[in-house]
Protein backbone atom coordinates (compact mmCIF):
# COMPACT_ATOMS: atom_id res chain seq x y z
CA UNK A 1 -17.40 0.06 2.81
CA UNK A 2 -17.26 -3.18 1.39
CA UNK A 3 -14.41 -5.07 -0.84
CA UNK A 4 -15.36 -7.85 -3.49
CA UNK A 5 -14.61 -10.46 -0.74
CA UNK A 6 -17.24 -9.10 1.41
CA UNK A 7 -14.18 -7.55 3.80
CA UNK A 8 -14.11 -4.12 4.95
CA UNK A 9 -12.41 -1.94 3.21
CA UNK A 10 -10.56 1.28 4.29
CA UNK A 11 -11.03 4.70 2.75
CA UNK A 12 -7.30 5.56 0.61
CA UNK A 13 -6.69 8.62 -0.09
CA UNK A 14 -4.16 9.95 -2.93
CA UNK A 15 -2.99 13.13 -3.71
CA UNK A 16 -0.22 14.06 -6.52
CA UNK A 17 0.51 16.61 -8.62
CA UNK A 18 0.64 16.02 -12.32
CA UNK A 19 2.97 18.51 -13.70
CA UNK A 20 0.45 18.98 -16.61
CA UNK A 21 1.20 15.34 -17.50
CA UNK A 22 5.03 16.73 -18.31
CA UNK A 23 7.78 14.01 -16.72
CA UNK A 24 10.90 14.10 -15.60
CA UNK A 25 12.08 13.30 -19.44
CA UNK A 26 9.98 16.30 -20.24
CA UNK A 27 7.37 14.50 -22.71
CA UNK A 28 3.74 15.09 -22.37
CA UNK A 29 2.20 11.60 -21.57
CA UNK A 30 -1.02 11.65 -20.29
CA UNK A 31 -1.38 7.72 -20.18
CA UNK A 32 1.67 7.31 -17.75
CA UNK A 33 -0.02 9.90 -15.26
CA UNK A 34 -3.12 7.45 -15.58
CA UNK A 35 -0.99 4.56 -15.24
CA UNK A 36 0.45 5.60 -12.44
CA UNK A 37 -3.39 7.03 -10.37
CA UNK A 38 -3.93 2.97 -11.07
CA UNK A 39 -1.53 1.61 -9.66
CA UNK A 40 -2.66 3.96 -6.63
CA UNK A 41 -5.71 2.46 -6.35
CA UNK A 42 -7.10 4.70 -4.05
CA UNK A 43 -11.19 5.83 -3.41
CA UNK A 44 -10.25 9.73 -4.03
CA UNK A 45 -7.69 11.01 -5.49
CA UNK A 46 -6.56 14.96 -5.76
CA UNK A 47 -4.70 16.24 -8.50
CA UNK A 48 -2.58 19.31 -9.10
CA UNK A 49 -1.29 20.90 -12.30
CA UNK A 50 -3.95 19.15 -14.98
CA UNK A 51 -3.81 20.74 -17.63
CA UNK A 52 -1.93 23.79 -16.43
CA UNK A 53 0.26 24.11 -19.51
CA UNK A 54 -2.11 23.36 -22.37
CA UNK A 55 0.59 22.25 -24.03
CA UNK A 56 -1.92 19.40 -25.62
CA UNK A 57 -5.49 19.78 -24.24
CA UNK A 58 -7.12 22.03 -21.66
CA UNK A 59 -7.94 20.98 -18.27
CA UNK A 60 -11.35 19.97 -19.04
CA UNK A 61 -9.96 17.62 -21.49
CA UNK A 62 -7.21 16.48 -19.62
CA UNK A 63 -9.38 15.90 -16.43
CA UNK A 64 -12.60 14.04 -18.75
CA UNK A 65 -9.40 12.26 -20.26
CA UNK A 66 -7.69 10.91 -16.69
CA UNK A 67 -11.21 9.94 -15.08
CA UNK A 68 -12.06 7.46 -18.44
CA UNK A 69 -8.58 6.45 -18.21
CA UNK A 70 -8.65 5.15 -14.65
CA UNK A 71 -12.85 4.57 -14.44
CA UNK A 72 -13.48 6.94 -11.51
CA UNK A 73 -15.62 10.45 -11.61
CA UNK A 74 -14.60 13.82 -12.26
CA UNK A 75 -15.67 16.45 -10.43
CA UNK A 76 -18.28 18.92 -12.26
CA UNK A 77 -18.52 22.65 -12.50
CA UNK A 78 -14.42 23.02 -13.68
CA UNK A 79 -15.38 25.30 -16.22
CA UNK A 80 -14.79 28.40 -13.29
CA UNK A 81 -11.21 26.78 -12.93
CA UNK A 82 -10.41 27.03 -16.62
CA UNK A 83 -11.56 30.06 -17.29
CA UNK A 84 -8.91 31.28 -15.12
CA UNK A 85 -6.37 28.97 -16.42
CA UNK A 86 -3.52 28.88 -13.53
CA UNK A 87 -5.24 26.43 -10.71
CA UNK A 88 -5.51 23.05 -12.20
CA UNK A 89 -7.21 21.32 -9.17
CA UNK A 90 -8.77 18.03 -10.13
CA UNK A 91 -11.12 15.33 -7.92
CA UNK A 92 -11.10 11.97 -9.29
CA UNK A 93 -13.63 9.78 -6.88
CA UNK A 94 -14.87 6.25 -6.92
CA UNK A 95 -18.00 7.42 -4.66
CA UNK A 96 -20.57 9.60 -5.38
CA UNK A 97 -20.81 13.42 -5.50
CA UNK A 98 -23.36 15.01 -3.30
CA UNK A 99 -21.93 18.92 -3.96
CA UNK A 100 -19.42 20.53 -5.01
CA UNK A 101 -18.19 23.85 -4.53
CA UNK A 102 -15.26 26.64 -5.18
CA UNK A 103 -13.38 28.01 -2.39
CA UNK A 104 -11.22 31.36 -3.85
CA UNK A 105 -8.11 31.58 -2.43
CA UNK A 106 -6.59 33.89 -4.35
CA UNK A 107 -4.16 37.00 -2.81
CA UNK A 108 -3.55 39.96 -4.35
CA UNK A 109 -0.35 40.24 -7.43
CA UNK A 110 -0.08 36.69 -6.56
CA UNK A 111 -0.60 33.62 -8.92
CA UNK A 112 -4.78 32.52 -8.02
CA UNK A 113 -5.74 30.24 -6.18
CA UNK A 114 -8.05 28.21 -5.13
CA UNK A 115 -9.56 24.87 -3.48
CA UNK A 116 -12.59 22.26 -5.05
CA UNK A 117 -15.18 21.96 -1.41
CA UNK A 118 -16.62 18.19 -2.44
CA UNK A 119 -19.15 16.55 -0.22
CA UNK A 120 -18.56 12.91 -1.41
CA UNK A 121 -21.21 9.71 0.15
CA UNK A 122 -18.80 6.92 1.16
CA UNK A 123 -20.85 4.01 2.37
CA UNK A 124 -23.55 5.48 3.69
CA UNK A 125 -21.74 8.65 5.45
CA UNK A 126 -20.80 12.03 4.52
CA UNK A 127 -17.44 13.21 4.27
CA UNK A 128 -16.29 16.83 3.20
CA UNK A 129 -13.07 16.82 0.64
CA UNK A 130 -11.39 19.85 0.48
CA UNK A 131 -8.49 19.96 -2.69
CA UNK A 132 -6.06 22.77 -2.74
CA UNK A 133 -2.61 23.85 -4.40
CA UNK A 134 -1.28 26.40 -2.32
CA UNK A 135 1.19 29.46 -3.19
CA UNK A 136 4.71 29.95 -3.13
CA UNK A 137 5.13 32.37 -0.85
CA UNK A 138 5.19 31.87 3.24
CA UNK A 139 2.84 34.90 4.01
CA UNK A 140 0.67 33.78 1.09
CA UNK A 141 0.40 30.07 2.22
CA UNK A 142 -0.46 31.58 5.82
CA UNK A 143 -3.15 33.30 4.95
CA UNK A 144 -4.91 30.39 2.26
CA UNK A 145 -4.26 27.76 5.46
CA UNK A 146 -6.54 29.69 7.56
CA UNK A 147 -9.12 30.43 5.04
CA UNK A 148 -9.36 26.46 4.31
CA UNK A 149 -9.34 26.03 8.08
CA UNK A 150 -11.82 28.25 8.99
CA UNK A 151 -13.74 26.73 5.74
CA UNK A 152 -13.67 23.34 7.16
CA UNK A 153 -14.69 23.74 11.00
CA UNK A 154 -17.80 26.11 9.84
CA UNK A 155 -19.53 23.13 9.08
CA UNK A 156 -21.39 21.55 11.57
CA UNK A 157 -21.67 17.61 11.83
CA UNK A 158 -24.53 16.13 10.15
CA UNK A 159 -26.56 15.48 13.60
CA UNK A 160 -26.60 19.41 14.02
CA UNK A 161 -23.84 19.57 17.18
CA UNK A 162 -22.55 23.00 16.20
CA UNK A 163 -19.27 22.05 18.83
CA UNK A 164 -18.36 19.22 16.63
CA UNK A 165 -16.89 19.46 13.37
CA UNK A 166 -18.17 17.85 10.27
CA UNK A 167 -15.66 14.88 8.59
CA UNK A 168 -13.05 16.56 6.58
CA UNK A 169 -10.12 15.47 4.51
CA UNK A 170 -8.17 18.36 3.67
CA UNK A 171 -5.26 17.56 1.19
CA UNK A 172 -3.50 19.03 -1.99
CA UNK A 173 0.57 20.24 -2.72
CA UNK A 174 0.97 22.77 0.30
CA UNK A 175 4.44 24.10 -0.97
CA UNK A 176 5.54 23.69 2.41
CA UNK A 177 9.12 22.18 3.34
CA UNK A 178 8.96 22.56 6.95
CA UNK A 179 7.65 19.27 8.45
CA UNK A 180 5.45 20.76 10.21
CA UNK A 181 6.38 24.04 10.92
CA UNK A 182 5.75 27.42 8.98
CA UNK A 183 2.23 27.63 7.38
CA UNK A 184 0.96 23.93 8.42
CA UNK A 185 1.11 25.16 12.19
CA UNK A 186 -2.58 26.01 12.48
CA UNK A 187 -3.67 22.31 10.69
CA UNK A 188 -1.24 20.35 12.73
CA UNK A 189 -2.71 22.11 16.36
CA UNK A 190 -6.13 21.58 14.58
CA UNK A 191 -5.66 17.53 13.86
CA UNK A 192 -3.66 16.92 16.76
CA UNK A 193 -0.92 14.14 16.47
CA UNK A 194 0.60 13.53 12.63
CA UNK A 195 2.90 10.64 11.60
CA UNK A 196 6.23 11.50 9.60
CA UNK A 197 5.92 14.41 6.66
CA UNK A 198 7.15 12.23 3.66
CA UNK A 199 8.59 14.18 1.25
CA UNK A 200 7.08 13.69 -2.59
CA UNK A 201 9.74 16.11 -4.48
CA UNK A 202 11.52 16.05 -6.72
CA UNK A 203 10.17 12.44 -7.49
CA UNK A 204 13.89 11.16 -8.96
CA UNK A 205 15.50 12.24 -5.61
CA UNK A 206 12.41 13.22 -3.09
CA UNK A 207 14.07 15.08 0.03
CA UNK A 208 10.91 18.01 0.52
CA UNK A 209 7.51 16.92 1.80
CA UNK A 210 5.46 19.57 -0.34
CA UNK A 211 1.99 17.05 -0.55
CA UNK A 212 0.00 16.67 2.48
CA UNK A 213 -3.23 14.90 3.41
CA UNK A 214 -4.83 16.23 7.19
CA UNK A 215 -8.09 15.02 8.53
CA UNK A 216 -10.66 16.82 10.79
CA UNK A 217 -13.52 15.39 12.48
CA UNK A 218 -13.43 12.07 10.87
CA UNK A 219 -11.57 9.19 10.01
CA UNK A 220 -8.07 9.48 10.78
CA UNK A 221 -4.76 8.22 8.63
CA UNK A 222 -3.73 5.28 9.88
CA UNK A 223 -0.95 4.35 7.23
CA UNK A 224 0.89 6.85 4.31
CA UNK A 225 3.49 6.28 2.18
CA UNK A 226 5.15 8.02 -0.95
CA UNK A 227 4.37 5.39 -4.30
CA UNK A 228 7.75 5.69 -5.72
CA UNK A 229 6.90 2.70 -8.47
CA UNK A 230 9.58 2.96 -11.33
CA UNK A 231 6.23 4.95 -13.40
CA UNK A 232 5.56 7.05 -10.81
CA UNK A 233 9.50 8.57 -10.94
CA UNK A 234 9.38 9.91 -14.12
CA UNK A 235 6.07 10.28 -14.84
CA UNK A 236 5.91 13.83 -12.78
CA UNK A 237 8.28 15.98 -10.83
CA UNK A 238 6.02 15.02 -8.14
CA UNK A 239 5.44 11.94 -6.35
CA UNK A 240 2.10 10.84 -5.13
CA UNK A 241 1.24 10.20 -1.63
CA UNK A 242 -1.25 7.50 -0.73
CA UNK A 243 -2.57 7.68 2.96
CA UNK A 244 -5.48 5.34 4.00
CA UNK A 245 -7.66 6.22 6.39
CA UNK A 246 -10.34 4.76 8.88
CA UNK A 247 -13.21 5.83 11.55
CA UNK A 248 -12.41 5.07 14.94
CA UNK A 249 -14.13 1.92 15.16
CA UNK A 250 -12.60 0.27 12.34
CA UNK A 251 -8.63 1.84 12.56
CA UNK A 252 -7.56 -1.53 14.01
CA UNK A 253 -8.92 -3.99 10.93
CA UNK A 254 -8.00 -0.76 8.60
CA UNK A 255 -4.32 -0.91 9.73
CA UNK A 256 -3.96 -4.72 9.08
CA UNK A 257 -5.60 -4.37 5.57
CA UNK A 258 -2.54 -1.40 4.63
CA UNK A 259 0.18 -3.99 4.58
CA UNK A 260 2.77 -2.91 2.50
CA UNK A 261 2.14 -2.83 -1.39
CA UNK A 262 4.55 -3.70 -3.97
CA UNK A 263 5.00 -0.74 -5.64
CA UNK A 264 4.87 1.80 -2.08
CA UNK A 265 8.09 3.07 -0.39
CA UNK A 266 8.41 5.82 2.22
């Protein structure tokens, strides 16, 4: 992965939810929540809550909307998503698409659920994206965390080792307070060692660390923080949480590049 000056660049991640475009002011404003996935400037970026409200536009419109707002792809095949009108999930990506697919994670007499399964091509390698917005409740988180989990070691690496684990970023609002505790148990024993949980809510006064980004098999975070620009604050209940990430042999230059941007505070 190349930048314009011929540097490396590392992969950054993003993911944030939305809030159907609804801010803290409570007005619909579509361009602020594509203001603010700008200033992120991230590779992929996983949204929650587009279009959940249809208070203007549906989520196909919202999500065609957002990707020609920032220039980055949308994910296809959302039409399954907004035909059952509660899940929202959106994949913006500045690399292309190889597959996509639908994980159900729905539990029964609970609101559904579900996760968007993207293989994405990022400079020559594969790498699995797995998008989620998980439920409210702790038993119901428990059981969608090992459905994803089982979903994402199933797949073997691309040289055909069925012991090793194909790259995969799993990421999305988890709804889960505890650090690392409760539902995340299973993912945190699966990754091995996490930095801080950086809580993203409510974005005016963030104290609960409800969006998470784990990686299996792959290239591993090697910076995060919570963008808490002066857009970002009102623009959703949520804040977004940018975490770049690198493969092993270039965490090291990766780490240097991160620096500290303007607009990022943990």
């Amino acid at each position: 992965m190349l930048s314009s000056s011929g540097h490396a660049r590392p992969l950054v991640v993003a993911t944030y939810n939305v809030h159907s475009c609804i801010g803290t002011d409570n007005r619909y404003d579509p361009d602020r929540v594509a203001a603010v996935i700008r200033e992120l400037d991230a590779d992929i970026v996983a949204l929650q809550e587009v279009g959940l409200r249809n208070r203007r536009g549906t989520l196909r419109e919202e999500a065609a909307y957002l990707a020609q707002a920032t220039g980055l792809e949308w994910m296809p095949g959302l039409d399954l998503i907004s035909r059952r009108g509660t899940c929202g999930n959106l994949l913006l990506t500045r690399w292309p698409v190889k597959e996509t697919r639908w994980i159900d994670l729905s539990v029964p007499s609970r609101q559904p659920r579900g996760a968007l399964d993207v293989d994405i091509s990022i400079g020559g390698r594969d790498l699995r994206v797995i998008a989620t917005h998980l439920g409210l409740r702790l038993g119901e988180r428990r059981r969608q965390v090992s459905q994803l989990l089982g979903a994402a070691v199933a797949a073997p690496a691309a040289d055909g080792d069925a012991a090793s684990v194909a790259p995969c970023i799993l990421l999305g609002d988890l709804n889960e307070w505890r650090p690392w505790g409760g539902s995340l148990r299973p993912l945190v024993d699966a990754c091995g060692p996490v930095g801080p949980a950086l809580a993203t809510f409510p974005s005016r006064c963030p104290v609960l660390p409800l969006d998470r980004v784990f990686a299996l098999g792959g290239p591993l975070p090697v910076d995060a923080r919570v963008h808490r620009s002066p857009l970002a604050t009102v623009a959703s209940d949520h804040l977004p949480l940018r975490t770049v990430l690198a493969w092993a042999e270039e965490r090291g230059e990766a780490g240097e590049q991160a620096g500290e941007p303007a607009s990022m505070a943990a």
